[in-house]
Protein backbone atom coordinates (compact mmCIF):
# COMPACT_ATOMS: atom_id res chain seq x y z
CA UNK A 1 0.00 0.00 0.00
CA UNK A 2 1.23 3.17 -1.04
CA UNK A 3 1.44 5.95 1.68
CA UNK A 4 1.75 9.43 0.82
CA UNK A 5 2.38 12.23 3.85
CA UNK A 6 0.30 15.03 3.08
CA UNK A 7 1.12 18.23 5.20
CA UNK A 8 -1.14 20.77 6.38
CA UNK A 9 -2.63 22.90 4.29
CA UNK A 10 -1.16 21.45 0.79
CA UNK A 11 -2.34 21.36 -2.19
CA UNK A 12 -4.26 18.35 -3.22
CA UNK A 13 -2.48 18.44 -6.47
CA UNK A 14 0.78 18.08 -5.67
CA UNK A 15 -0.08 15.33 -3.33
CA UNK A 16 -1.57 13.34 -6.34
CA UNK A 17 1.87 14.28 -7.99
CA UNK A 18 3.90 12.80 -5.27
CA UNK A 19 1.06 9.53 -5.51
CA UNK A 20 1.47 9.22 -9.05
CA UNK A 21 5.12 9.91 -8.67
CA UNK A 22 5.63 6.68 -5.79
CA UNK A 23 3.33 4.77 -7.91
CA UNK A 24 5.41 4.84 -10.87
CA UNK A 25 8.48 3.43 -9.26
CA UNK A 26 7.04 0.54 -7.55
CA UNK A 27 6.26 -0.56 -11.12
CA UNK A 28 3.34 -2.21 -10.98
CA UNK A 29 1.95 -0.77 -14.28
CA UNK A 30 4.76 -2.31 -16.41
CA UNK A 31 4.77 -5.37 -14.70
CA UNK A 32 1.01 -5.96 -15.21
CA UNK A 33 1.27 -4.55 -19.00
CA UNK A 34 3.87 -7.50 -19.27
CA UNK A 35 1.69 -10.02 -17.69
CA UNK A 36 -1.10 -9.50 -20.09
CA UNK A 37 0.52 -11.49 -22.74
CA UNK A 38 2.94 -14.52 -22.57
CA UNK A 39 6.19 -14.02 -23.97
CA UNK A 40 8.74 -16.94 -24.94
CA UNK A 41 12.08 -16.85 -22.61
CA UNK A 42 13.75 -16.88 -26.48
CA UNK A 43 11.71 -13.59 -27.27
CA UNK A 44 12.84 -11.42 -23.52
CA UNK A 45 16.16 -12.49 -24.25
CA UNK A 46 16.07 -11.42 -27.57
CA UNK A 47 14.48 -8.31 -26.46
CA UNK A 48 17.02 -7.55 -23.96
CA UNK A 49 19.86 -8.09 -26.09
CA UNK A 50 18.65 -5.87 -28.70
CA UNK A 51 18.14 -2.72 -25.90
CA UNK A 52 21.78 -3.69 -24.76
CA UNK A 53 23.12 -2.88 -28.93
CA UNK A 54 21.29 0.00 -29.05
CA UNK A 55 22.13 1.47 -25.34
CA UNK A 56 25.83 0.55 -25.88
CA UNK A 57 25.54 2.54 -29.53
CA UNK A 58 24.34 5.78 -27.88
CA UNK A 59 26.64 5.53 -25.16
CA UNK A 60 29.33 5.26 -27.91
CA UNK A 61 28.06 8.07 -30.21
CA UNK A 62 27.82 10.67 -27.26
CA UNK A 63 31.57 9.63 -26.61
């Protein structure tokens, strides 16, 4: 359960900002968006490697 300190007197706004903001790291969107559809081990690896080529091809460009 996600547990958001609200002081006195703030805006309701930015405590939905700081929600949003606590909800978004725990990741539970993107795991559930992943869980939607099965995906072959073969495919996530495949998937993975390709993000590692293209990170490691910025990272060389900007050097």
């Amino acid at each position: 359960m996600i547990i958001v300190p609200v002081k006195e007197g703030e805006n309701i706004e930015r405590a939905l900002k700081k929600f949003k903001r606590k909800f978004e790291k725990t990741g539970i969107v993107k795991e559930l968006r992943s869980r939607q559809a099965f995906q072959k081990p073969s495919v996530v690896n495949r998937k993975k490697m390709m993000k590692a080529i293209y990170v490691q091809q910025l990272r060389a460009v900007e050097d």
